[in-house]
Protein backbone atom coordinates (compact mmCIF):
# COMPACT_ATOMS: atom_id res chain seq x y z
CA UNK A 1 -8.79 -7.50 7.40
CA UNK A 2 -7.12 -7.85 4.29
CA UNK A 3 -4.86 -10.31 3.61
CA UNK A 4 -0.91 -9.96 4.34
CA UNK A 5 -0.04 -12.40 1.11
CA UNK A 6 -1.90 -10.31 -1.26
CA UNK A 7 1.08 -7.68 -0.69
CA UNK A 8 3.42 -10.24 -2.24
CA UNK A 9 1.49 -10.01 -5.65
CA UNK A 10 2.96 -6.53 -6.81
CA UNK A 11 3.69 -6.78 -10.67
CA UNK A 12 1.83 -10.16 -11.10
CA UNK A 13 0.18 -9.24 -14.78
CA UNK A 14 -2.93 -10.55 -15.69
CA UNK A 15 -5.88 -9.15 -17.79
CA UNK A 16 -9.10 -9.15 -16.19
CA UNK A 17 -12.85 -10.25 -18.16
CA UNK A 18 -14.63 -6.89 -17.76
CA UNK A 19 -17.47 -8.35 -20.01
CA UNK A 20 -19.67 -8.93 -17.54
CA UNK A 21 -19.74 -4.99 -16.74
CA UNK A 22 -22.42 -4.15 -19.55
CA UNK A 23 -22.10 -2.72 -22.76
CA UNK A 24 -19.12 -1.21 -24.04
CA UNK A 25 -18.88 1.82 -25.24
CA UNK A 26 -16.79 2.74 -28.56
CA UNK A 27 -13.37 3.43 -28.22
CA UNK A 28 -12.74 6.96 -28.77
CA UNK A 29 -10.35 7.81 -31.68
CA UNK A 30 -8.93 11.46 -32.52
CA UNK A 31 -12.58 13.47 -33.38
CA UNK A 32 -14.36 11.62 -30.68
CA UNK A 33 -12.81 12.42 -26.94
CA UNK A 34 -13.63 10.10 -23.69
CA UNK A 35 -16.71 10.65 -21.95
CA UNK A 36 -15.87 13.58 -19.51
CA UNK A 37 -18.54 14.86 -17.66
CA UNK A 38 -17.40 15.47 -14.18
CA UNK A 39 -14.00 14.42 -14.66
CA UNK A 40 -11.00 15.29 -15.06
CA UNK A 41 -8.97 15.69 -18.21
CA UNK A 42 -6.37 13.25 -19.21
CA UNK A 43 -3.29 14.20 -18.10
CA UNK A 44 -0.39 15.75 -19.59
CA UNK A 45 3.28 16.83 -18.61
CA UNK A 46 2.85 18.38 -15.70
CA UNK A 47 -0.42 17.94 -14.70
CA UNK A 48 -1.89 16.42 -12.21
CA UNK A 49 -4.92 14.55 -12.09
CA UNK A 50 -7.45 12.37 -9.63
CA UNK A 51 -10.77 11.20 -10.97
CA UNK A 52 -13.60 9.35 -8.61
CA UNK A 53 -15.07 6.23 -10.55
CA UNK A 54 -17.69 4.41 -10.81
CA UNK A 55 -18.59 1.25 -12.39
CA UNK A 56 -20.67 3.25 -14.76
CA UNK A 57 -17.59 4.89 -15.74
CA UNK A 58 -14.85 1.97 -15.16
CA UNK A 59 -14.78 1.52 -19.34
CA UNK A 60 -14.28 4.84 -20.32
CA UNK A 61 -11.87 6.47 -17.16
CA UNK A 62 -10.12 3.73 -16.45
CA UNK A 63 -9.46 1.06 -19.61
CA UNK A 64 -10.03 3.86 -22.42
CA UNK A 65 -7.95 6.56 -20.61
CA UNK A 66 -5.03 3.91 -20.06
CA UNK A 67 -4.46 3.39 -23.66
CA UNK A 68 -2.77 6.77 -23.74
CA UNK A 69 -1.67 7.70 -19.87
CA UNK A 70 -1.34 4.48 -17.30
CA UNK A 71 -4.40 4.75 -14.57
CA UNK A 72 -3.64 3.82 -10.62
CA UNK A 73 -6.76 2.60 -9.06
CA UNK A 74 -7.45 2.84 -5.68
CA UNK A 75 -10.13 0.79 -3.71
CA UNK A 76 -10.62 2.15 -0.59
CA UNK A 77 -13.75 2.79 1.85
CA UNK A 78 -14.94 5.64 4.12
CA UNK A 79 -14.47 3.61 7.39
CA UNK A 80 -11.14 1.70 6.24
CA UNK A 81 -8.50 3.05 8.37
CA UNK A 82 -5.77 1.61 6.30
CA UNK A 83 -7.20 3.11 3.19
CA UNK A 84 -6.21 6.52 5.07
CA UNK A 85 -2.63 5.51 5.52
CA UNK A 86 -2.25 5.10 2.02
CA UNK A 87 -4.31 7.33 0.24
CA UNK A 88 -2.62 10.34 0.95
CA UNK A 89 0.96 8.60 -0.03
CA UNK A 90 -0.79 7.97 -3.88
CA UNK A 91 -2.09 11.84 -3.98
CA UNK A 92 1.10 13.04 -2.90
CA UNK A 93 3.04 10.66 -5.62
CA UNK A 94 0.80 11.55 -7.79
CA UNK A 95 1.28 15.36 -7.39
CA UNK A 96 5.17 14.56 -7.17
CA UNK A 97 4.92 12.32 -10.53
CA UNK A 98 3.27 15.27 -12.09
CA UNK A 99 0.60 13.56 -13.94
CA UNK A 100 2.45 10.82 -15.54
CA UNK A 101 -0.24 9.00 -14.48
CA UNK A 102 -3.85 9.34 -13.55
CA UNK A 103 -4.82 8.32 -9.70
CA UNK A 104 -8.65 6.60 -9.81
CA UNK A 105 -10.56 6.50 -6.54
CA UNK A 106 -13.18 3.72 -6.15
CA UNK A 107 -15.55 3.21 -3.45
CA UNK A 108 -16.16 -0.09 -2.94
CA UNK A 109 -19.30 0.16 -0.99
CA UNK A 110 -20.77 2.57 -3.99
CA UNK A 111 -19.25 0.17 -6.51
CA UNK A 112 -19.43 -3.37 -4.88
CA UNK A 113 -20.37 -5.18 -8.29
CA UNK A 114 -17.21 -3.99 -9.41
CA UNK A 115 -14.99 -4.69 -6.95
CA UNK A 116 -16.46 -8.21 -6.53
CA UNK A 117 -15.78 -8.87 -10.67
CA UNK A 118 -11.90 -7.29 -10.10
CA UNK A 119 -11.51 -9.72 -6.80
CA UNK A 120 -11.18 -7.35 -4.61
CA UNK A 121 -11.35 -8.64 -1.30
CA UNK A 122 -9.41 -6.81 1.09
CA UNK A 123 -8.69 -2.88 0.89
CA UNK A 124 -7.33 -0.46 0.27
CA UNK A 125 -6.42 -2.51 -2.88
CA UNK A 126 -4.72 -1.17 -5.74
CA UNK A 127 -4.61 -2.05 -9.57
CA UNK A 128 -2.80 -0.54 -12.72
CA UNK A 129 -4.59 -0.16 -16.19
CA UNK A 130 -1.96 0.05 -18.91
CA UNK A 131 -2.98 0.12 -22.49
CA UNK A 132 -6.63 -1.23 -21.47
CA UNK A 133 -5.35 -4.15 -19.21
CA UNK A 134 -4.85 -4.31 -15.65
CA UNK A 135 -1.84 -5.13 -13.80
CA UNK A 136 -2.55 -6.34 -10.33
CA UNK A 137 -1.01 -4.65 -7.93
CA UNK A 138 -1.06 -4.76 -3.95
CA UNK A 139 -3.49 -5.28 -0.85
CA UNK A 140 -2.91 -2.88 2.35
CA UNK A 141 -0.85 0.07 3.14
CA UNK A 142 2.98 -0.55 2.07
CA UNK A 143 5.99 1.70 2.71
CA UNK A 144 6.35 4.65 0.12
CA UNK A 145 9.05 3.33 -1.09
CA UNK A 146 7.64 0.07 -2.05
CA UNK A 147 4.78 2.10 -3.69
CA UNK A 148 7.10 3.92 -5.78
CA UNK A 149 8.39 0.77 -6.86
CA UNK A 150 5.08 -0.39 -7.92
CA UNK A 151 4.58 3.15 -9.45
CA UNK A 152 8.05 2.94 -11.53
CA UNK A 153 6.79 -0.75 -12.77
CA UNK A 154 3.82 0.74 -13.88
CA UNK A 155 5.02 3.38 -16.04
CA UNK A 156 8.11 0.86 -17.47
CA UNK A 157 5.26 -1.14 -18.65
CA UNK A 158 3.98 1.85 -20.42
CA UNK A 159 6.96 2.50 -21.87
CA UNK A 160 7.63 5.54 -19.93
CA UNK A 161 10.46 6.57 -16.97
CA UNK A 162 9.45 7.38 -13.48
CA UNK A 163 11.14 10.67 -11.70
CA UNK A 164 14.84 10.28 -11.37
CA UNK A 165 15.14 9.26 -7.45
CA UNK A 166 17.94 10.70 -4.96
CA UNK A 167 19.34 7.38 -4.26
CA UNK A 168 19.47 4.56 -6.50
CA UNK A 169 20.67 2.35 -3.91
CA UNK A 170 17.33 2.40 -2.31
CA UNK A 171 15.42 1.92 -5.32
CA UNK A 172 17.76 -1.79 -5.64
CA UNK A 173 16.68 -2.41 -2.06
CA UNK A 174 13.23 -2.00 -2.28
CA UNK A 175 12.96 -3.94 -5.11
CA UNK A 176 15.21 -6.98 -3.71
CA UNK A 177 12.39 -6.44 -0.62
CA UNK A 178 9.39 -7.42 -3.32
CA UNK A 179 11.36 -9.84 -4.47
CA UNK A 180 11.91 -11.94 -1.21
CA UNK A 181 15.37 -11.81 -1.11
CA UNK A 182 15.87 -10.48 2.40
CA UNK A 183 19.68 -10.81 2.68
CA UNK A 184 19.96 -8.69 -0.31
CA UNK A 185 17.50 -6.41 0.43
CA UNK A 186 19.09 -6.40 4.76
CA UNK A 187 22.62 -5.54 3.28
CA UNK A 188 21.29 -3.10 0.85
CA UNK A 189 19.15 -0.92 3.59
CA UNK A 190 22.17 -1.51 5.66
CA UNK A 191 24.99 0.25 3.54
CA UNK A 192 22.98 3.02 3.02
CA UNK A 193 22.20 3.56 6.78
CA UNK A 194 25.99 3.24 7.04
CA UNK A 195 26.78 6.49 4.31
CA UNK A 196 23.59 8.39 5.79
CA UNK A 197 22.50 6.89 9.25
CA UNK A 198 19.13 9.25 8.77
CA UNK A 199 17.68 7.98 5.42
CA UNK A 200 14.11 7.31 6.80
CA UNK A 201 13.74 5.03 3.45
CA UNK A 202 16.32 2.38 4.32
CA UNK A 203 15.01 2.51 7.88
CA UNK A 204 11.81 1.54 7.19
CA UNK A 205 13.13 -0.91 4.89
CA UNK A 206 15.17 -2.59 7.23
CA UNK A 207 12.31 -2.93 9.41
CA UNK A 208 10.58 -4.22 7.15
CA UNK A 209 13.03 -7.21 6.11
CA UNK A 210 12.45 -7.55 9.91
CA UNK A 211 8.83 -8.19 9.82
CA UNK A 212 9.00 -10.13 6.87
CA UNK A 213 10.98 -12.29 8.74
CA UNK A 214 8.86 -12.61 11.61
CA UNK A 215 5.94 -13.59 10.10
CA UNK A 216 7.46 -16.15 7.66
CA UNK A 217 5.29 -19.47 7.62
CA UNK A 218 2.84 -17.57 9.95
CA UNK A 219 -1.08 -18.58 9.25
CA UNK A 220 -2.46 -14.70 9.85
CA UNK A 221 -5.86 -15.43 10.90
CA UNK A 222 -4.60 -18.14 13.83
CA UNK A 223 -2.16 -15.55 14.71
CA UNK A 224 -4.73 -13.17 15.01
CA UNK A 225 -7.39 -15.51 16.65
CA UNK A 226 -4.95 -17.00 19.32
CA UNK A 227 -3.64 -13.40 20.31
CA UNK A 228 -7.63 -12.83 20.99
CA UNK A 229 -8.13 -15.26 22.96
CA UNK A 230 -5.13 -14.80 25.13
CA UNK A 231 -4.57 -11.50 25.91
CA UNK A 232 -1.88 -12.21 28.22
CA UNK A 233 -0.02 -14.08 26.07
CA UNK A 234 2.66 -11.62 25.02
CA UNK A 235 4.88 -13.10 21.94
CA UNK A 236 1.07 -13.91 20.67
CA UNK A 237 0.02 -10.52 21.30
CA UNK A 238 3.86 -9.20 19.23
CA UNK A 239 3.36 -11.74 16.75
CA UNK A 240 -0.13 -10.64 15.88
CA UNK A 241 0.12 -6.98 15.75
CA UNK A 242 3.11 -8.37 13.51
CA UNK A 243 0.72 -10.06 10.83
CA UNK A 244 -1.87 -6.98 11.12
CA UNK A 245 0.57 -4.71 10.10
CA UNK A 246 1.58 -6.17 7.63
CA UNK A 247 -2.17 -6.89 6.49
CA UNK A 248 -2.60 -3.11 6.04
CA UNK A 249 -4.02 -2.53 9.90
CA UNK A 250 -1.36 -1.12 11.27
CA UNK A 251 -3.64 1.00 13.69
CA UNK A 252 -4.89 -2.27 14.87
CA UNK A 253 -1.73 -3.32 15.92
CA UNK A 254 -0.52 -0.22 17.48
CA UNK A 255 -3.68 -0.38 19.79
CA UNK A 256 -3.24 -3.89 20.45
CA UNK A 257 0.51 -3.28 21.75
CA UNK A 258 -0.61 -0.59 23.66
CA UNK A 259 -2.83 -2.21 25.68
CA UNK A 260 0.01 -5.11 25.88
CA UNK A 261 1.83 -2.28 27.70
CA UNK A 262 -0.46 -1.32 30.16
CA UNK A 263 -1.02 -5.12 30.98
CA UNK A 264 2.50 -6.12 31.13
CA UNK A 265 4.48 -6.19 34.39
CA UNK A 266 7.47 -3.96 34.25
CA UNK A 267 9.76 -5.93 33.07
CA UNK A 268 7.92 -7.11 29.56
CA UNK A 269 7.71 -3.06 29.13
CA UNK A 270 10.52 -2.43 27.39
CA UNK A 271 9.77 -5.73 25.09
CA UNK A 272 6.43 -4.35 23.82
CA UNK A 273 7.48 -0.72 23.50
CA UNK A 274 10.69 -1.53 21.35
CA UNK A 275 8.43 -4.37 18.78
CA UNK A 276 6.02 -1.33 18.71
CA UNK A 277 8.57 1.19 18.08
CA UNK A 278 9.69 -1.06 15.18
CA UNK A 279 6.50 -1.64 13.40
CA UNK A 280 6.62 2.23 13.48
CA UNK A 281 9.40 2.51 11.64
CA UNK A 282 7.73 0.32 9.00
CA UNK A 283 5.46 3.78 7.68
CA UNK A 284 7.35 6.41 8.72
CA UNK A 285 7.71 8.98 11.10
CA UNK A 286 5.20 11.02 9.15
CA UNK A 287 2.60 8.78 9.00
CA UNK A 288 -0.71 10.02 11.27
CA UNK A 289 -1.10 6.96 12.80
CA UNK A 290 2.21 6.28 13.86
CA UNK A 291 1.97 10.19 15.85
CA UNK A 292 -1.17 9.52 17.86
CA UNK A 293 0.46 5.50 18.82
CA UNK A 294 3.51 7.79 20.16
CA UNK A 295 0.62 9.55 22.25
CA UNK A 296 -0.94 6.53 23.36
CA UNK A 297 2.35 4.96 24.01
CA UNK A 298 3.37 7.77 26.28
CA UNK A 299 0.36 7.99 27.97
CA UNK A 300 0.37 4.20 28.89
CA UNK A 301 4.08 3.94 29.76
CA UNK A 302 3.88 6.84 32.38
């Protein structure tokens, strides 16, 4: 389970010693183009562009390539359920973004020298490369908006603009939300709700300020641990799916809660299924997950 703090870290700069990797190859300069075989081009405007890596080709897709278009790097894993909550959110933003940027995949059990050297210790973790450094980025599965955030920082760093969004307002909010300051962030989600009671992005950013809450001063792994050994325990059962949400296993804590349904007594029903309807609201209505929770949900409630 990745860790819930590592989200916290978006925009935290820091170059990383790659020395370690092996030779390096020479930078390529206007007669002599990057290493391509099998991948894709560089992008351009309009295009759109997702490259597999590997730590054979880490130098020359990911550093070399940044020093002219900024690289998103995604560490995921085939059995990683998070990593399929948010993988689809980066290809679609980088369709949307229309190759402003280049989206690298990276196994991590085909490339675990690498993502040992880069600290990767939870996934799906994601990194920036701008002008051959890295810019740390998050640990689990965030709302979209939040990743656009972290998108937009990326290419400001680069010197470039990100796609011009509908509301501003919700830009402001999102980043208040990464910055900690939940009253801010609370009254921001708030107004716009109040001008357009339907925005799904200032939902799930409410709902997020409300989790963020909840699991202030929390330890994660005794939360998790204690809700284990009690499963009867309900606020350590909410609390928990609370801090594995928020850790990137969201379908974790959707099972968990739905069992916590089907063990409570009437009466704690209604509890459970409105903290699990909330933590929905945290990715979306369109999230995959979220839809077959709803169908586990139902089927345990009647």
């Amino acid at each position: 389970m990745s860790d819930p703090r590592e989200s916290q870290s978006i925009f935290t700069r820091g170059a990383v010693d790659l020395s370690g990797l092996g030779r390096t190859p020479p930078p390529a300069g206007p007669d002599q183009p990057l290493p391509a075989a099998g991948s894709a081009p560089p992008a351009g405007p309009g295009g759109v562009v997702q490259i597999d890596v590997t730590e054979a080709t880490f130098q020359s897709e990911v550093l070399e390539r940044s020093l002219t278009t900024p690289v998103v790097i995604d560490f995921w894993a085939d059995w990683c359920g998070p990593c399929k909550q948010l993988s689809p959110v980066l290809e679609k933003l980088a369709v949307e973004y229309g190759g402003a940027w280049v989206l690298a995949k990276i196994d991590v059990d085909a490339n675990q020298r690498l993502a040992q050297m880069l600290g990767v210790q939870g996934i799906p973790m994601v990194f920036a490369a701008v002008g051959g450094q890295l810019m740390k980025g998050f640990t689990g599965v965030l709302p979209e908006g939040q990743v656009r955030q972290f998108l937009d920082a990326v290419l400001q760093a680069a010197g470039m603009a990100g796609p011009v969004t509908e509301d501003g307002r919700l830009a402001e909010a999102d980043q208040a939300l990464l910055d900690g300051d939940l009253d801010t962030a609370e009254r921001a989600y708030q107004k716009i709700l109040s001008d357009a009671p339907a925005d799904a992005g200032a939902e799930a950013g409410l709902a997020q300020v409300a989790l963020a809450r909840r699991v202030q001063g929390v330890d994660p792994a005794a939360a998790v641990a204690a809700a284990d050994a009690d499963p009867d325990d309900l606020p350590a059962q909410l609390l928990a799916a609370d801090v594995e949400v928020l850790s990137g296993d969201a379908e974790d804590a959707y099972r968990r809660l739905v069992e916590a349904v089907r063990r409570s007594v009437p009466a704690d029903r209604e509890r459970v299924r409105q903290h699990l309807v909330s933590l929905f609201a945290v990715a979306g209505p369109d999230d995959p997950a979220v839809a077959a929770a709803r169908r586990s949900l139902a089927t345990a409630l009647f």
